[in-house]
Structures are given as structure tokens and as C-alpha cells.
PDB file of N, CA and C in Angstrom:
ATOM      1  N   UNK A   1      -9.725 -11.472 -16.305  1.00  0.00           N
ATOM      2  CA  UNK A   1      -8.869 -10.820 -15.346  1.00  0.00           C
ATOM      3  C   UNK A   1      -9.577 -10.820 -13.999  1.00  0.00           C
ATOM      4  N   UNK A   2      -8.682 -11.108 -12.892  1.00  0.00           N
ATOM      5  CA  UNK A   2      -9.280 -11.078 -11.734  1.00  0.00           C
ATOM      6  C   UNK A   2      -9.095  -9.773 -10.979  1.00  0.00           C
ATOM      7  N   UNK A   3     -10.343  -9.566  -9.921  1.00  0.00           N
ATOM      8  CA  UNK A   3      -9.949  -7.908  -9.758  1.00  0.00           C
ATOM      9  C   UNK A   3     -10.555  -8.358  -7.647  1.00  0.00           C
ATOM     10  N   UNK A   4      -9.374  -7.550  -7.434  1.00  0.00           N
ATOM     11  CA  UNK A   4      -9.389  -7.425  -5.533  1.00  0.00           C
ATOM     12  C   UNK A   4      -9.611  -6.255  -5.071  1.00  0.00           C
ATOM     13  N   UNK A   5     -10.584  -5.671  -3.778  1.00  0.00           N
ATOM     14  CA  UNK A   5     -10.389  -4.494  -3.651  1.00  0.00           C
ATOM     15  C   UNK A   5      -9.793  -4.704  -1.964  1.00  0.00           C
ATOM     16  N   UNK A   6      -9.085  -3.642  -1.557  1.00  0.00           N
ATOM     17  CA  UNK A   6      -8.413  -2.871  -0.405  1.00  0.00           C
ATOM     18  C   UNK A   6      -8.889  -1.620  -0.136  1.00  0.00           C
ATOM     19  N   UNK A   7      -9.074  -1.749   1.246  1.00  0.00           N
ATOM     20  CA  UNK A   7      -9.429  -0.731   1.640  1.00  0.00           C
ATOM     21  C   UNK A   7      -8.249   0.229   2.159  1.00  0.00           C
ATOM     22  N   UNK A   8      -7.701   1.819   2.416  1.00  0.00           N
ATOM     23  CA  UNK A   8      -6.580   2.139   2.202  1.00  0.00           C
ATOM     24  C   UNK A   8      -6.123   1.926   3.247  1.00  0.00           C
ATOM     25  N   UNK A   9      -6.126   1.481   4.357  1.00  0.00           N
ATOM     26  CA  UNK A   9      -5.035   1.151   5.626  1.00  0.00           C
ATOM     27  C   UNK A   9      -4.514  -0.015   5.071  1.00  0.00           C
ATOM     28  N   UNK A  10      -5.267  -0.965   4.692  1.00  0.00           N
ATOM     29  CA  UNK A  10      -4.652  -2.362   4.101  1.00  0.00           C
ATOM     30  C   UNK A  10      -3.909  -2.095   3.303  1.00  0.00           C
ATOM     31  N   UNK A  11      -4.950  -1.432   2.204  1.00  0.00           N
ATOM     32  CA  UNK A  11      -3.528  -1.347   1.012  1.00  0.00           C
ATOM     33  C   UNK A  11      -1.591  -0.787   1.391  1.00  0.00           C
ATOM     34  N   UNK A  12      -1.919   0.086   2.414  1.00  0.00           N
ATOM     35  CA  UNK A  12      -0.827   1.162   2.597  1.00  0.00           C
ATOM     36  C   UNK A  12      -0.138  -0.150   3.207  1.00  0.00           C
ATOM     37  N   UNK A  13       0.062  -0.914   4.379  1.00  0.00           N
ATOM     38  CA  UNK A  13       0.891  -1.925   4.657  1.00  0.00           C
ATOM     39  C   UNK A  13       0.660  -3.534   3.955  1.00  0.00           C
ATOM     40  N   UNK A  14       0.399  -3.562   2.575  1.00  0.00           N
ATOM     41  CA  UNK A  14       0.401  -4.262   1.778  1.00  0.00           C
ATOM     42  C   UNK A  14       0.680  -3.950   0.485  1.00  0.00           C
ATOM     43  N   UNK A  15       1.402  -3.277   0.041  1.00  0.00           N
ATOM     44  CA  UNK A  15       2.085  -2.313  -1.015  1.00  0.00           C
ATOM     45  C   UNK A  15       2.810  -3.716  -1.824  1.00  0.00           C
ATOM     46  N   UNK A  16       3.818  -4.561  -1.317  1.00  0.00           N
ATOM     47  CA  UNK A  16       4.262  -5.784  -1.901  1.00  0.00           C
ATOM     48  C   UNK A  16       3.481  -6.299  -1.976  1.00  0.00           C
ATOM     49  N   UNK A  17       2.698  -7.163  -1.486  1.00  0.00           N
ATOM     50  CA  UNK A  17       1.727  -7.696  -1.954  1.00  0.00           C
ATOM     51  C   UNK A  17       0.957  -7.682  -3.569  1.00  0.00           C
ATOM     52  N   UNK A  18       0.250  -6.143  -2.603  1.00  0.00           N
ATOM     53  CA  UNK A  18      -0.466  -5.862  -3.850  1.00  0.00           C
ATOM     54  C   UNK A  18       0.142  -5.520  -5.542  1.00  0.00           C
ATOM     55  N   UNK A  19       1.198  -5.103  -5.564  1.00  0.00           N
ATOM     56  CA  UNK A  19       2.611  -5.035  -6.458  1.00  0.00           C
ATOM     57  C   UNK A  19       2.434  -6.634  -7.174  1.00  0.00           C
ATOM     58  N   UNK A  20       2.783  -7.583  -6.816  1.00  0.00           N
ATOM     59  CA  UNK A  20       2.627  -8.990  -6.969  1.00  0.00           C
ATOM     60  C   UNK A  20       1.451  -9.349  -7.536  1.00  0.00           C
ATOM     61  N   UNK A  21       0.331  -9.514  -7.502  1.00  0.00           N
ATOM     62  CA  UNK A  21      -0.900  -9.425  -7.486  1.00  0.00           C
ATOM     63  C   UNK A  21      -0.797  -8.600  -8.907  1.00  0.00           C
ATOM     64  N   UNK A  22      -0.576  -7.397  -9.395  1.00  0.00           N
ATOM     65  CA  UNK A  22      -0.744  -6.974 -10.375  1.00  0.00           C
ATOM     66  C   UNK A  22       0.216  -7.075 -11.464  1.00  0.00           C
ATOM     67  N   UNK A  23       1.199  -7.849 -11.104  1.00  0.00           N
ATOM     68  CA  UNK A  23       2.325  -8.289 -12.121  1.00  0.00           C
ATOM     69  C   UNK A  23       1.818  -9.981 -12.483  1.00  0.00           C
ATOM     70  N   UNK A  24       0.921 -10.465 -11.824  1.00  0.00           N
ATOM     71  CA  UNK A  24       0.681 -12.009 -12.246  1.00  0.00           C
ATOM     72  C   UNK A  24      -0.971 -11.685 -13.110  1.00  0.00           C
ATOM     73  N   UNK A  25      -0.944 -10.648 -13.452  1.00  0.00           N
ATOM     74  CA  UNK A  25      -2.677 -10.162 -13.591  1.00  0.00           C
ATOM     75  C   UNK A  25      -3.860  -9.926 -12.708  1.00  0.00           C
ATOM     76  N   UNK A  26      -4.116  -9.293 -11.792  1.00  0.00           N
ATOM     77  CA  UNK A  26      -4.783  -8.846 -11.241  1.00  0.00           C
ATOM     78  C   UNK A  26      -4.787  -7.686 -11.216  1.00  0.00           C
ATOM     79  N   UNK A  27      -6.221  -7.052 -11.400  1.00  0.00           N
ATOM     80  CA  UNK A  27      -6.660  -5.645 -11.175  1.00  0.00           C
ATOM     81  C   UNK A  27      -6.778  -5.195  -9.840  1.00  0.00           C
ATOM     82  N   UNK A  28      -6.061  -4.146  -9.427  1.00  0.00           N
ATOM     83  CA  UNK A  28      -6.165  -4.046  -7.489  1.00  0.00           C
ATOM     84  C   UNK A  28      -6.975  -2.406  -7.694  1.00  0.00           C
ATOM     85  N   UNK A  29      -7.972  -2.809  -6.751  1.00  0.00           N
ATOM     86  CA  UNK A  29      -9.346  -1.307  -6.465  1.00  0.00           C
ATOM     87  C   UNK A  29      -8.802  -0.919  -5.066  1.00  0.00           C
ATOM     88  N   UNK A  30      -8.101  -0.015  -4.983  1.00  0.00           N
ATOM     89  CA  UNK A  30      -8.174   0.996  -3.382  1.00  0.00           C
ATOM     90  C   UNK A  30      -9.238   1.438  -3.104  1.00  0.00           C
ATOM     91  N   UNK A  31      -9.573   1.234  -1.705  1.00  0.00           N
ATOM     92  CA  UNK A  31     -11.124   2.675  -1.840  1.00  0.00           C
ATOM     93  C   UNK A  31     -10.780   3.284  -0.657  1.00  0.00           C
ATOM     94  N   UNK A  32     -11.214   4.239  -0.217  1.00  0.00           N
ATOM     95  CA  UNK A  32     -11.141   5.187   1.039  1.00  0.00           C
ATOM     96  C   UNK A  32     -12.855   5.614   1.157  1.00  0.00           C
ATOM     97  N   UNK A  33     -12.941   5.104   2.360  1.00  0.00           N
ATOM     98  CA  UNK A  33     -14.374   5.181   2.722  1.00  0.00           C
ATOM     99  C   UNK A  33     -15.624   4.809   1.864  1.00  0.00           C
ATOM    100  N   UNK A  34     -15.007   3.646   0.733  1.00  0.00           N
ATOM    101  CA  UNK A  34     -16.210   3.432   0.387  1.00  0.00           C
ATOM    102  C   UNK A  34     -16.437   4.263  -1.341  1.00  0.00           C
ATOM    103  N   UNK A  35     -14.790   4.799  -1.671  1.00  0.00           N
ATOM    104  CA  UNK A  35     -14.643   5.754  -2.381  1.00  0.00           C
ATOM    105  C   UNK A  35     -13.849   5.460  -3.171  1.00  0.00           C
ATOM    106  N   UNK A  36     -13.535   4.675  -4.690  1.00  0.00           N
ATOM    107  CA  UNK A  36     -12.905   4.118  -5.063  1.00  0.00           C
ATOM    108  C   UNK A  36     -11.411   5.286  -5.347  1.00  0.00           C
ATOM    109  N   UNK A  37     -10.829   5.351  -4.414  1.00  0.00           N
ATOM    110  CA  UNK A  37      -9.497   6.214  -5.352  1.00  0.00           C
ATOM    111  C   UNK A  37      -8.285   6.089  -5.885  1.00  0.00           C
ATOM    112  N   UNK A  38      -7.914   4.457  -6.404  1.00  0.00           N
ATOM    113  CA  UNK A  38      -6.550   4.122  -7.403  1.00  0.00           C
ATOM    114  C   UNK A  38      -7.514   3.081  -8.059  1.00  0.00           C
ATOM    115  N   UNK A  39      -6.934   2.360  -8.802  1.00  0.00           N
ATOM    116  CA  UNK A  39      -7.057   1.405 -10.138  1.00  0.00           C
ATOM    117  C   UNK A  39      -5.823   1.017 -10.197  1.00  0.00           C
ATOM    118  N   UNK A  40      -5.129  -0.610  -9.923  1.00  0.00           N
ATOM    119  CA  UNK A  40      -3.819  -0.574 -10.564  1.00  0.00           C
ATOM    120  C   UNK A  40      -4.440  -1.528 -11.280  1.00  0.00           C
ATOM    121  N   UNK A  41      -3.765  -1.431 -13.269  1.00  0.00           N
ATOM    122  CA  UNK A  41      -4.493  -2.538 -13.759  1.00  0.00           C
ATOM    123  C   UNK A  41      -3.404  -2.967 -14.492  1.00  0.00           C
ATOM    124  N   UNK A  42      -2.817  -4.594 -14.852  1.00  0.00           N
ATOM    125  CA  UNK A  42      -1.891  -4.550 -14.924  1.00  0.00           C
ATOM    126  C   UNK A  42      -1.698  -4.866 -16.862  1.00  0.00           C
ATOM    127  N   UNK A  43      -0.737  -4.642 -17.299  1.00  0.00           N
ATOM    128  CA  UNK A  43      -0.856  -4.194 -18.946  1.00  0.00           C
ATOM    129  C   UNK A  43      -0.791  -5.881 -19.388  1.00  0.00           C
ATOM    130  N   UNK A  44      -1.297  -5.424 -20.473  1.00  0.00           N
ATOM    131  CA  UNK A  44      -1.638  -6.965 -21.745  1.00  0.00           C
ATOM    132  C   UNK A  44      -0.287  -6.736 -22.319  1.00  0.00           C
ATOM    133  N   UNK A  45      -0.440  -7.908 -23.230  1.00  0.00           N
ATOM    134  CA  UNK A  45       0.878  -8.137 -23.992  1.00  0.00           C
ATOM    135  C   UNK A  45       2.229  -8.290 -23.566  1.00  0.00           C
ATOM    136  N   UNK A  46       2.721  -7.893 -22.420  1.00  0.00           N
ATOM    137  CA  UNK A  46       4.288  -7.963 -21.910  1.00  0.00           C
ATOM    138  C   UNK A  46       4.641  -9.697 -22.338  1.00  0.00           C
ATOM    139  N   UNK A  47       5.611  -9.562 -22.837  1.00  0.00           N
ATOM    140  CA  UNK A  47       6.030 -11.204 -23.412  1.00  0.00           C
ATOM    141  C   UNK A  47       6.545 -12.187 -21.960  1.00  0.00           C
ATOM    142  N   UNK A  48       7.079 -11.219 -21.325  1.00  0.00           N
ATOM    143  CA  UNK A  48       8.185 -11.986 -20.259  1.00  0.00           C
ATOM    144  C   UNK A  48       7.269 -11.659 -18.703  1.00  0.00           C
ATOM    145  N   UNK A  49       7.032 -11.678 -18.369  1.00  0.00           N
ATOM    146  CA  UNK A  49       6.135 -11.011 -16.694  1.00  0.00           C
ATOM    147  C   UNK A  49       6.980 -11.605 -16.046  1.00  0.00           C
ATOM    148  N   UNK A  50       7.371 -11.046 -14.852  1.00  0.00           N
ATOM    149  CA  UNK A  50       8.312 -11.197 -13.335  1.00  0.00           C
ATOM    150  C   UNK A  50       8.842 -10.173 -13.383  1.00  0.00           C
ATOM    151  N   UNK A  51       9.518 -10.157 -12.157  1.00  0.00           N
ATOM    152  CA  UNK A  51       9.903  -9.002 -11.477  1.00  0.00           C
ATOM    153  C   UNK A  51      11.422  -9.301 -11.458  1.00  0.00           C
ATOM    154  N   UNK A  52      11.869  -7.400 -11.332  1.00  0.00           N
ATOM    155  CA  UNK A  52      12.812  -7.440 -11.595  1.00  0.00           C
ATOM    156  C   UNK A  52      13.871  -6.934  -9.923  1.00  0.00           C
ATOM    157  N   UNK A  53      14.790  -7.189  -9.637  1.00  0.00           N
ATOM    158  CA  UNK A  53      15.648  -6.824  -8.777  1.00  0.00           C
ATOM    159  C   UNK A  53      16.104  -5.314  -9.074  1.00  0.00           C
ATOM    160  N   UNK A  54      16.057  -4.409  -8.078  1.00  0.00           N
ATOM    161  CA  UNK A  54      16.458  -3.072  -7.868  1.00  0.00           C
ATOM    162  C   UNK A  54      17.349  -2.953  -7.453  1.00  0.00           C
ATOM    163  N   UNK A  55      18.751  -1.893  -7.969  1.00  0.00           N
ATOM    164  CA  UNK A  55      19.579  -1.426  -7.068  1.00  0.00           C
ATOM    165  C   UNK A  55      19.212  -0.697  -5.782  1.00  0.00           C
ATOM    166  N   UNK A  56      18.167   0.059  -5.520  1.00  0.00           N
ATOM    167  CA  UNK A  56      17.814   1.025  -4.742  1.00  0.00           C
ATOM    168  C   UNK A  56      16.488   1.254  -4.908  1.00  0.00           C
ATOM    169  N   UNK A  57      15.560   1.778  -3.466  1.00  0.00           N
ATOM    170  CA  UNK A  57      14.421   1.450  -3.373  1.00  0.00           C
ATOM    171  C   UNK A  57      13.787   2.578  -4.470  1.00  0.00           C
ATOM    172  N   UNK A  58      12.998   2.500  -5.242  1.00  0.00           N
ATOM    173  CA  UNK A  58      12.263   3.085  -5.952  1.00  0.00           C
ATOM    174  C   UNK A  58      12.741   3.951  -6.972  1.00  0.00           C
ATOM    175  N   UNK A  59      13.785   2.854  -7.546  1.00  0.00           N
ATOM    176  CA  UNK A  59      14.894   3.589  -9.161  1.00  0.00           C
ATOM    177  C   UNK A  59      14.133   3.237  -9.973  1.00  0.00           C
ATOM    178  N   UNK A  60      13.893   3.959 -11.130  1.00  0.00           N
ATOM    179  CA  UNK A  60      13.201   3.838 -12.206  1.00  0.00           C
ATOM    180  C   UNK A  60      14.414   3.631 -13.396  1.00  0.00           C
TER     181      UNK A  60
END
């Protein structure tokens, strides 16, 4: 697994990006000052990976 870190101004206007990045396998490290504070790591096993189209921004 490949793993990227961001620092949090980047991360915050790279949110798609980094989203992408962890749906093709990549581990994404936020840090704030040097301070690691998220982990997105993205799950094993899913049979199908891609993304899916939303009715509305952030429907679960």
C-alpha cells in the first residue's frame, strides 16, 4: 500500500483529490504542524472499487 502525507491547508483544498487517492488504495496522513491528526486508510477486500455518483452533496 502506498501512503501520502498533506499538510492541513493542502489537504482542506484537496479533499477530491485526496478522496480518489484512497479509493484506488492509498493511505492519506494529514498533519497539522508536524502533528499527525487523520489517517484515511482505504479498506481491503471491496470486490468492485470506483466511485459512486451522488444525488446531493454529502448523502449517505
Amino acid at each position: 500500500m502506498h501512503q501520502v502525507k498533506y499538510d492541513l491547508p493542502e489537504a482542506q483544498s484537496s479533499l477530491e483529490f485526496i478522496l480518489e487517492q484512497v479509493i484506488y488504495g492509498t493511505e492519506v496522513v494529514i498533519v497539522r504542524h508536524g502533528v499527525e491528526v487523520a489517517r484515511i486508510t482505504p479498506v481491503d477486500g471491496l470486490r468492485h472499487r470506483g466511485t459512486v455518483l451522488l444525488e446531493a452533496p454529502y448523502e449517505l
